[in-house]
PDB file of N, CA and C in Angstrom:
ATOM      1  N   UNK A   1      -5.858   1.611 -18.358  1.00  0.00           N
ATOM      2  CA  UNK A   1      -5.289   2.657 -17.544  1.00  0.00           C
ATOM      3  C   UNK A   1      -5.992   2.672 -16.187  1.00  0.00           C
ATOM      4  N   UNK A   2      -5.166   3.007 -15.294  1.00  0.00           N
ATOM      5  CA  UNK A   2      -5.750   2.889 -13.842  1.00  0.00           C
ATOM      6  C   UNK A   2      -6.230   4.516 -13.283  1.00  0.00           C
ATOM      7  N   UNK A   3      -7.320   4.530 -13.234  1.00  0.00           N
ATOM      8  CA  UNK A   3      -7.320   5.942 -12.429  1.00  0.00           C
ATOM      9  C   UNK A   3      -8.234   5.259 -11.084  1.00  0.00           C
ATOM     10  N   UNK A   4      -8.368   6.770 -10.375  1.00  0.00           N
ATOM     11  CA  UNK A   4      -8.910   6.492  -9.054  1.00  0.00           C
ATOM     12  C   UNK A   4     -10.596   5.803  -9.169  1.00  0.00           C
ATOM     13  N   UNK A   5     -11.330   5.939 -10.209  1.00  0.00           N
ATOM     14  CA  UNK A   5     -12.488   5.412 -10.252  1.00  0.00           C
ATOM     15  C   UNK A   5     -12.411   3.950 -10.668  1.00  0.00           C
ATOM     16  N   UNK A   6     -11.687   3.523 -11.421  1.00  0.00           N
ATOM     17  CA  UNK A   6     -11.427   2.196 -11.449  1.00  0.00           C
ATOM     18  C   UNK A   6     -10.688   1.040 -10.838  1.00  0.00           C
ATOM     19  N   UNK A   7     -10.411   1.827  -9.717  1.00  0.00           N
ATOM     20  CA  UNK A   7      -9.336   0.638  -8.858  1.00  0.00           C
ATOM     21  C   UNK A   7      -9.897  -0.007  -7.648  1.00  0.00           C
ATOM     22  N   UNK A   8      -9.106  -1.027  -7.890  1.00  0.00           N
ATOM     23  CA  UNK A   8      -9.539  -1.638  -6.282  1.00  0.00           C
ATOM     24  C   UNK A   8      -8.153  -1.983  -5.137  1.00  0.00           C
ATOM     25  N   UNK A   9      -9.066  -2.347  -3.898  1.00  0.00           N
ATOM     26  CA  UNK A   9      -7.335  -1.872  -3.010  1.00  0.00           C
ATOM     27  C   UNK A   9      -6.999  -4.213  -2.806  1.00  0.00           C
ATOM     28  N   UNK A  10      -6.002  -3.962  -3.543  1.00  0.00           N
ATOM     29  CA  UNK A  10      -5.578  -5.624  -3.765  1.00  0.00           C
ATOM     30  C   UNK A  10      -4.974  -5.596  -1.924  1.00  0.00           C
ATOM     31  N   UNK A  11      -3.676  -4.839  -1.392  1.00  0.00           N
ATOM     32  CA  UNK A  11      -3.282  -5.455  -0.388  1.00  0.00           C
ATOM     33  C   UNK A  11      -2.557  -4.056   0.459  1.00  0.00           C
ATOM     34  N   UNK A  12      -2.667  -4.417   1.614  1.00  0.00           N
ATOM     35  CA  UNK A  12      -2.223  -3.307   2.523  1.00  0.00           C
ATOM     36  C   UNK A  12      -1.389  -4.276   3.448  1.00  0.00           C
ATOM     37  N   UNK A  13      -0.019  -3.789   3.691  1.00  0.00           N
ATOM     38  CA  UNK A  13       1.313  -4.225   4.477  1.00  0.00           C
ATOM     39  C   UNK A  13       1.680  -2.894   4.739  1.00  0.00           C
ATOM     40  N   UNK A  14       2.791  -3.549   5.734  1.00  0.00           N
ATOM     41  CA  UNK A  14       3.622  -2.711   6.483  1.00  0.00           C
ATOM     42  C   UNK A  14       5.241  -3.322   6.281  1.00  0.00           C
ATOM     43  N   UNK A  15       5.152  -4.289   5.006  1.00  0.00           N
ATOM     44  CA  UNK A  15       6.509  -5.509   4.896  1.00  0.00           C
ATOM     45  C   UNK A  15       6.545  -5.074   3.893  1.00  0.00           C
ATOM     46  N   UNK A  16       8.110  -4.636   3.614  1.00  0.00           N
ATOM     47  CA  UNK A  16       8.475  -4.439   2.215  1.00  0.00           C
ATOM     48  C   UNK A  16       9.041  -5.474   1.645  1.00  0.00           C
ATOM     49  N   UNK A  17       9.172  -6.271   2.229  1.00  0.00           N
ATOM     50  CA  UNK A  17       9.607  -7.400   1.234  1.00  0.00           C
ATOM     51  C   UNK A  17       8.226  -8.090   0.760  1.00  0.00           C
ATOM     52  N   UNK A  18       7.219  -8.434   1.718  1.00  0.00           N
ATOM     53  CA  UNK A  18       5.534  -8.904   1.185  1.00  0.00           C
ATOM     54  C   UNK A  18       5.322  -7.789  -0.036  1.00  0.00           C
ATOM     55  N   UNK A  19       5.363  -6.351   0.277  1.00  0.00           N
ATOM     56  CA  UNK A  19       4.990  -5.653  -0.802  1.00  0.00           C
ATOM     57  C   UNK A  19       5.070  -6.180  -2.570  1.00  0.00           C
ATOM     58  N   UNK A  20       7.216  -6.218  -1.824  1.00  0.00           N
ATOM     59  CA  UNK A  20       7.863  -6.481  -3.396  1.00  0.00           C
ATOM     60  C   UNK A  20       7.091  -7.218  -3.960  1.00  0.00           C
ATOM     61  N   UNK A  21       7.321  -8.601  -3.106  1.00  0.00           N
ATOM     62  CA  UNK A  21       6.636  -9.693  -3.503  1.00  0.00           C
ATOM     63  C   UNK A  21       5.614 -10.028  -4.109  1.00  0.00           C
ATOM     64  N   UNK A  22       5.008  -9.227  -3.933  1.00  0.00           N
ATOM     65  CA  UNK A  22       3.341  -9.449  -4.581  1.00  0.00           C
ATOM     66  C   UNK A  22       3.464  -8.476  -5.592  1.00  0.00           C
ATOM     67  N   UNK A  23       4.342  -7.469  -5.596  1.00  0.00           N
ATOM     68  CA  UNK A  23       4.589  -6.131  -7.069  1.00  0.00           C
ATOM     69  C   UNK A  23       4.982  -6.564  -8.120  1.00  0.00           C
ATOM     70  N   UNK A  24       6.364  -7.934  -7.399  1.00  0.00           N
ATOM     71  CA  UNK A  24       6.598  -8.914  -8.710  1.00  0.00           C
ATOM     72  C   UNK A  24       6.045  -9.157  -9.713  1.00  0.00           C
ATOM     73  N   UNK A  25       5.020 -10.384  -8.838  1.00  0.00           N
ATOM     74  CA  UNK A  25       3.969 -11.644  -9.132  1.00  0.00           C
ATOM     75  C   UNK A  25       3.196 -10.378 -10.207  1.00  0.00           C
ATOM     76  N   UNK A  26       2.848  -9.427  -9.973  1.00  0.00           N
ATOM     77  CA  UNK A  26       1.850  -8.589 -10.618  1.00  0.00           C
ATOM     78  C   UNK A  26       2.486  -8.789 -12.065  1.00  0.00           C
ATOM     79  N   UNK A  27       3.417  -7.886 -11.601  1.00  0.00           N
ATOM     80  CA  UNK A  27       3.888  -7.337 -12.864  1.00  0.00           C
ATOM     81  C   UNK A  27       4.670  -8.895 -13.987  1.00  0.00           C
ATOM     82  N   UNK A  28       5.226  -9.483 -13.466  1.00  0.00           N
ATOM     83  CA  UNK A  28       5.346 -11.193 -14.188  1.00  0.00           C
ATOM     84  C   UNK A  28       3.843 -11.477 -15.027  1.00  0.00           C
ATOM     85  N   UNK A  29       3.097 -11.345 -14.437  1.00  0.00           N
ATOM     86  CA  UNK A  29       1.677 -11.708 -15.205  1.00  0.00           C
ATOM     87  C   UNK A  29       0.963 -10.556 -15.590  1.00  0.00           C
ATOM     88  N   UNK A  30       1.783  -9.417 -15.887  1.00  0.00           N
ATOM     89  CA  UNK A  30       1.014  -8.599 -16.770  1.00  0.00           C
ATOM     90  C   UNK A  30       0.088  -7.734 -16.093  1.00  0.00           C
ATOM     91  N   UNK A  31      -0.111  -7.887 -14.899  1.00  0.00           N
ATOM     92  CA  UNK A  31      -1.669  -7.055 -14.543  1.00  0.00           C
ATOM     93  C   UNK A  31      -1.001  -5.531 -13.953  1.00  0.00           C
ATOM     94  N   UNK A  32      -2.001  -4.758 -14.419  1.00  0.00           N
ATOM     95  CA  UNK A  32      -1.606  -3.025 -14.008  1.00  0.00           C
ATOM     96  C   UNK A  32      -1.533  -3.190 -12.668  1.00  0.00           C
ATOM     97  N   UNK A  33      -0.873  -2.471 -12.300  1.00  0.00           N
ATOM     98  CA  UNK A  33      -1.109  -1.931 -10.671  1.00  0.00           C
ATOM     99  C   UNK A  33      -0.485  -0.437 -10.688  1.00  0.00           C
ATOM    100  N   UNK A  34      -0.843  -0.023  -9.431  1.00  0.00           N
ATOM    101  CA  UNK A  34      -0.474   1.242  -8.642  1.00  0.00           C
ATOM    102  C   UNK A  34      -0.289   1.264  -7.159  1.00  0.00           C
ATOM    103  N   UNK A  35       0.166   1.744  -6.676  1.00  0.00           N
ATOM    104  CA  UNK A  35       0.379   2.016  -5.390  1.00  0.00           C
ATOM    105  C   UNK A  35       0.660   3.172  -4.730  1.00  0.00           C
ATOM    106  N   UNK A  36      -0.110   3.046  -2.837  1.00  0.00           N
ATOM    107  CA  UNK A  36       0.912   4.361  -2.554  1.00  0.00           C
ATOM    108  C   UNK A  36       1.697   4.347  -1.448  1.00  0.00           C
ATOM    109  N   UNK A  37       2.325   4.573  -0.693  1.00  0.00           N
ATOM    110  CA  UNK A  37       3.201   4.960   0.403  1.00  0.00           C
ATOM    111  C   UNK A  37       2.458   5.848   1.299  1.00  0.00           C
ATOM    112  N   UNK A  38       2.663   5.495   2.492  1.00  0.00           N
ATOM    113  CA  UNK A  38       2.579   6.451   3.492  1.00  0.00           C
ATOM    114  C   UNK A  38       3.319   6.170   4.784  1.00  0.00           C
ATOM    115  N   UNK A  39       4.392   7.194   5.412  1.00  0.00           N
ATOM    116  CA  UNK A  39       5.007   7.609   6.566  1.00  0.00           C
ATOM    117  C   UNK A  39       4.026   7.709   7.379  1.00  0.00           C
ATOM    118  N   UNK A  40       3.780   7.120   8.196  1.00  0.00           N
ATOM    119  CA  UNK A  40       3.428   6.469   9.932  1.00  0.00           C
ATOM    120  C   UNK A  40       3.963   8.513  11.066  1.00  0.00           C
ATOM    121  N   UNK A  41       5.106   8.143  10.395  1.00  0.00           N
ATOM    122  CA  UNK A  41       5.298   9.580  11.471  1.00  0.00           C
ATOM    123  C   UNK A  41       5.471  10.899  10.593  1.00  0.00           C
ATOM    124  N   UNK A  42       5.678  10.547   9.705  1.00  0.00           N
ATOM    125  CA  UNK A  42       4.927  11.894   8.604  1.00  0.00           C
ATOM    126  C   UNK A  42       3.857  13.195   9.255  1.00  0.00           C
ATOM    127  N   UNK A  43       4.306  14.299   9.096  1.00  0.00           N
ATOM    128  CA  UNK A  43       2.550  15.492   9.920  1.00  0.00           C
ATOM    129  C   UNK A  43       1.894  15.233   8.186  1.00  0.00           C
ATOM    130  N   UNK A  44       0.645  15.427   8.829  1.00  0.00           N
ATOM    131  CA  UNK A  44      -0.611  15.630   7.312  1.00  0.00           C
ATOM    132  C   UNK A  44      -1.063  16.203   7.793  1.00  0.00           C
ATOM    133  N   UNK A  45      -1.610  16.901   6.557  1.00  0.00           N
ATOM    134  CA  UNK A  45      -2.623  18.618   6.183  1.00  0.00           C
ATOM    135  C   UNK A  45      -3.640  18.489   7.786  1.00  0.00           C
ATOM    136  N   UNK A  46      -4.124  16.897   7.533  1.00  0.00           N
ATOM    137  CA  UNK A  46      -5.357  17.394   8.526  1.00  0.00           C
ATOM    138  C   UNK A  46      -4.732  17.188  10.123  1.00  0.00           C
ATOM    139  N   UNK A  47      -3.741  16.468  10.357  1.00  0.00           N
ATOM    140  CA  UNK A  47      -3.353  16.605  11.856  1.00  0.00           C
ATOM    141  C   UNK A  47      -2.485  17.549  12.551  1.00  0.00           C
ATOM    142  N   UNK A  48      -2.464  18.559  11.715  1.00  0.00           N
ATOM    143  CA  UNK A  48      -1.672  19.913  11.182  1.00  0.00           C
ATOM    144  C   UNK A  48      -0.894  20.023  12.886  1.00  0.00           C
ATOM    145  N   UNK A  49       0.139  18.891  12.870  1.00  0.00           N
ATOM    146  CA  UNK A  49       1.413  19.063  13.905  1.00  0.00           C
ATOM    147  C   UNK A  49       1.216  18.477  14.775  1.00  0.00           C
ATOM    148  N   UNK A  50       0.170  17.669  14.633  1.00  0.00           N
ATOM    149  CA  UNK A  50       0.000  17.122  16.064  1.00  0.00           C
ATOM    150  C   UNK A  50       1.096  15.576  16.561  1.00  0.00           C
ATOM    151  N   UNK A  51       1.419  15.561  15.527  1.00  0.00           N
ATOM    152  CA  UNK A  51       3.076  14.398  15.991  1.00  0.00           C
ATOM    153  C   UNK A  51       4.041  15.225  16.539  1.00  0.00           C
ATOM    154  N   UNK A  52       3.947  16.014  16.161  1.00  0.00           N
ATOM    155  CA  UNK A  52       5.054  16.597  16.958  1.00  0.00           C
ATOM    156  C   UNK A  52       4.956  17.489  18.084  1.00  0.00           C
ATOM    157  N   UNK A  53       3.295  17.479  18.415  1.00  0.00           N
ATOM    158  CA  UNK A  53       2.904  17.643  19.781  1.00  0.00           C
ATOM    159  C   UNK A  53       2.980  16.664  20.651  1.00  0.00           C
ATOM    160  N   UNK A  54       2.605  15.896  20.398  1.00  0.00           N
ATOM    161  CA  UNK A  54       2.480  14.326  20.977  1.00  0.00           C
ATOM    162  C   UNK A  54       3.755  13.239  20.788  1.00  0.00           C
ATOM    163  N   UNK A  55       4.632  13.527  19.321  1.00  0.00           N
ATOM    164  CA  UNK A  55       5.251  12.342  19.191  1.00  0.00           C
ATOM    165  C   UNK A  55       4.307  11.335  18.547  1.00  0.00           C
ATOM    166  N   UNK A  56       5.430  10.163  18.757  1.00  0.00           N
ATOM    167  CA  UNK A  56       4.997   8.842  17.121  1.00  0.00           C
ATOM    168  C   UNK A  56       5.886   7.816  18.319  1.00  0.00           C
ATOM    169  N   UNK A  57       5.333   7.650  19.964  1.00  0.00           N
ATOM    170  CA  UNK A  57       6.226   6.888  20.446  1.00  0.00           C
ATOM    171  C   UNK A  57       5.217   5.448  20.231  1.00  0.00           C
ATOM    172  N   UNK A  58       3.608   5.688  19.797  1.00  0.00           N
ATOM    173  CA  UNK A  58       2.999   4.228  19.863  1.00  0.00           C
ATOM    174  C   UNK A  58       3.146   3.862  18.678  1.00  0.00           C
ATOM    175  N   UNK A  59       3.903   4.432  18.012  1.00  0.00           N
ATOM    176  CA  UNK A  59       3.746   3.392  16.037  1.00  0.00           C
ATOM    177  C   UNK A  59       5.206   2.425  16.499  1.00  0.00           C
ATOM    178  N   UNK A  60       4.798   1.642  16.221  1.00  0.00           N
ATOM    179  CA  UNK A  60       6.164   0.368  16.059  1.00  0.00           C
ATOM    180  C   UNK A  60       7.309   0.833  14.714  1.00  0.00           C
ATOM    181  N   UNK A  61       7.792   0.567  15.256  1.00  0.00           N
ATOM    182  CA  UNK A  61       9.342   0.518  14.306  1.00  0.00           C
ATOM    183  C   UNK A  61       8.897  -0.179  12.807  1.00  0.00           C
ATOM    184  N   UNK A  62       8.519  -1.827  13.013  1.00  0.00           N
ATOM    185  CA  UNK A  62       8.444  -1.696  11.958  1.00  0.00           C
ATOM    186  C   UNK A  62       7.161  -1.572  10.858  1.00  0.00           C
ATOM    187  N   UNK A  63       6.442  -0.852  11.479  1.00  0.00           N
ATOM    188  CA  UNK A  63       4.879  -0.407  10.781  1.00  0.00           C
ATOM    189  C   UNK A  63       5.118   0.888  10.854  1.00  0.00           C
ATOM    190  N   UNK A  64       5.877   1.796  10.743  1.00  0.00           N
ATOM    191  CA  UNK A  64       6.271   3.128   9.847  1.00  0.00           C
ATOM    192  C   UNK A  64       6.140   3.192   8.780  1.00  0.00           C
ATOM    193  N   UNK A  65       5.778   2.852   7.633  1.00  0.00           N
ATOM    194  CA  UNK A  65       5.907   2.899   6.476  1.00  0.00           C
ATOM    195  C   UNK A  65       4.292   1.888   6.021  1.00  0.00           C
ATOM    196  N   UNK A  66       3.100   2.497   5.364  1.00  0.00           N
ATOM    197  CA  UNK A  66       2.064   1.153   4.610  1.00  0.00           C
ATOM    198  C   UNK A  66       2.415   1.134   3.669  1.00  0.00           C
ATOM    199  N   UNK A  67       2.307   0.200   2.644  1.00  0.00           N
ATOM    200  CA  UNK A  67       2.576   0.227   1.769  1.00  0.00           C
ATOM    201  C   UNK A  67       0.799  -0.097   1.317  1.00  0.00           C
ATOM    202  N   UNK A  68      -0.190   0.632   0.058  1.00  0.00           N
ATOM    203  CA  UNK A  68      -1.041   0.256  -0.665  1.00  0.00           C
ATOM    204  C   UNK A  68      -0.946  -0.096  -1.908  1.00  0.00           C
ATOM    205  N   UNK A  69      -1.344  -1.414  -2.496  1.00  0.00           N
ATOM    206  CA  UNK A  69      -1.006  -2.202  -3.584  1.00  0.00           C
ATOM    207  C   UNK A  69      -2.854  -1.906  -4.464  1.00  0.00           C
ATOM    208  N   UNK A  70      -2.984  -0.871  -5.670  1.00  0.00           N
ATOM    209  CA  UNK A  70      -4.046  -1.259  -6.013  1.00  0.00           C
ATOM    210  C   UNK A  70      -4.122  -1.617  -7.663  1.00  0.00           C
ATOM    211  N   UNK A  71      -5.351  -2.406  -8.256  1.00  0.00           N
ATOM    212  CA  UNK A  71      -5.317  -3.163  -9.259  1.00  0.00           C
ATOM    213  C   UNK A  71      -6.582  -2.672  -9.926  1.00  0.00           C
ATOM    214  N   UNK A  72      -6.741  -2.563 -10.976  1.00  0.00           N
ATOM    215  CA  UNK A  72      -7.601  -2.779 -11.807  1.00  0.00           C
ATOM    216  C   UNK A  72      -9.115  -3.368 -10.957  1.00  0.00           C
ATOM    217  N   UNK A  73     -10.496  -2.942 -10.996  1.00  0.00           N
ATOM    218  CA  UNK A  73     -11.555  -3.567 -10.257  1.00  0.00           C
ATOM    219  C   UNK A  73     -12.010  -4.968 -11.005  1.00  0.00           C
ATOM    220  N   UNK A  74     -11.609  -4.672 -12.846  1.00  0.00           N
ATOM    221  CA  UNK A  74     -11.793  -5.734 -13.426  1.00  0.00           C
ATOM    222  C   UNK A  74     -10.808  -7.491 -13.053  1.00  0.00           C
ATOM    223  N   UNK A  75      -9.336  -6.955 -13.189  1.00  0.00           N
ATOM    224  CA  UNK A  75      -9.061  -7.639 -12.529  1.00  0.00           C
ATOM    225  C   UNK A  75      -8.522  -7.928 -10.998  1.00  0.00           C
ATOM    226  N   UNK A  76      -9.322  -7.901 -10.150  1.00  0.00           N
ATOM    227  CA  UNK A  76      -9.057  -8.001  -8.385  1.00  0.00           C
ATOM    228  C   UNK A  76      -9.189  -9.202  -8.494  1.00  0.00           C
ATOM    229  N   UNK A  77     -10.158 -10.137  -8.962  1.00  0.00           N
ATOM    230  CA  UNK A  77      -9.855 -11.940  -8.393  1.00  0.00           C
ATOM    231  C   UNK A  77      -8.581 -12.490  -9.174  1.00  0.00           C
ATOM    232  N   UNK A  78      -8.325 -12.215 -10.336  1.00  0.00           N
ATOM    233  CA  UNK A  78      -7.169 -12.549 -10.767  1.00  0.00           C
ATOM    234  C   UNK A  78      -5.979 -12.261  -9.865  1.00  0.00           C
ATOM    235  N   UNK A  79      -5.849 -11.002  -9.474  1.00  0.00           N
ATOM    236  CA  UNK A  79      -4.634 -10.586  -9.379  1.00  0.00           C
ATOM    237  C   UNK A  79      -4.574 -11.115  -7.601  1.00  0.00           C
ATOM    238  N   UNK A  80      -5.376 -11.535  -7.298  1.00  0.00           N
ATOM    239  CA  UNK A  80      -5.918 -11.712  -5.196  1.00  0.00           C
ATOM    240  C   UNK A  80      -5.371 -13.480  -5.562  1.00  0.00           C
ATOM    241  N   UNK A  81      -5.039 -13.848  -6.856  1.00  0.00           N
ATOM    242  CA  UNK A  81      -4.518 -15.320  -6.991  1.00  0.00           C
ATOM    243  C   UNK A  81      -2.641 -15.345  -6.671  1.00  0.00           C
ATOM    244  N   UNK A  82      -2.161 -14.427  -6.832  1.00  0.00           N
ATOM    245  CA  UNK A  82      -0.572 -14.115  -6.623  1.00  0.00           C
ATOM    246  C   UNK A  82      -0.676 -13.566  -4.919  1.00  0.00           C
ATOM    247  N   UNK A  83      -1.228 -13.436  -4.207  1.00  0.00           N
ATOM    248  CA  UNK A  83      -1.226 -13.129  -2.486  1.00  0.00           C
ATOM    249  C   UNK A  83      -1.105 -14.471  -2.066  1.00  0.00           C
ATOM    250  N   UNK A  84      -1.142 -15.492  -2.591  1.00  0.00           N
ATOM    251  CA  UNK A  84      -0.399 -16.838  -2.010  1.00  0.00           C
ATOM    252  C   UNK A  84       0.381 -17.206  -2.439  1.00  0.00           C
ATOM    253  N   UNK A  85       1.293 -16.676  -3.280  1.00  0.00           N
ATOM    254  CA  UNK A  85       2.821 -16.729  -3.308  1.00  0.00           C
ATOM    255  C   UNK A  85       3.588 -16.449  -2.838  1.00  0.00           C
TER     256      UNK A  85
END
């Protein structure tokens, strides 16, 4: 089981197709993963409005969206073998 004390961060994109890709490969060979999402122009607790003081005109189009891919700490070299697929 994956909780937050046992994970490690396998891969950070902004490509949802790289994401898939490597979510595949995971899951084809069995290894746990988790992930999370985060909106680029999204407000959060701690910047409490400040996009929409300022705007989201320096985030690129297509780096709106990270995607975080994380794995098991036991297996990270295993699973860092499917990022060259």
């Amino acid at each position: 089981m994956l909780t937050i004390f046992n994970r490690a961060e396998l891969l950070i994109t902004y490509d949802l197709a790289r994401f898939c890709q490597v979510r595949d490969a995971l899951e084809a060979a069995g290894i746990d993963y988790t992930y999370k999402t985060r909106d680029q122009t999204s407000p959060t607790l701690t910047a409490a409005g400040s996009r929409e003081r300022f705007g989201n005109a320096n985030i690129r189009h297509s780096a709106q969206i990270e995607y975080r891919l994380f794995v098991h700490r036991d297996q990270l070299d295993w699973a860092q073998t499917f990022l060259n697929q």
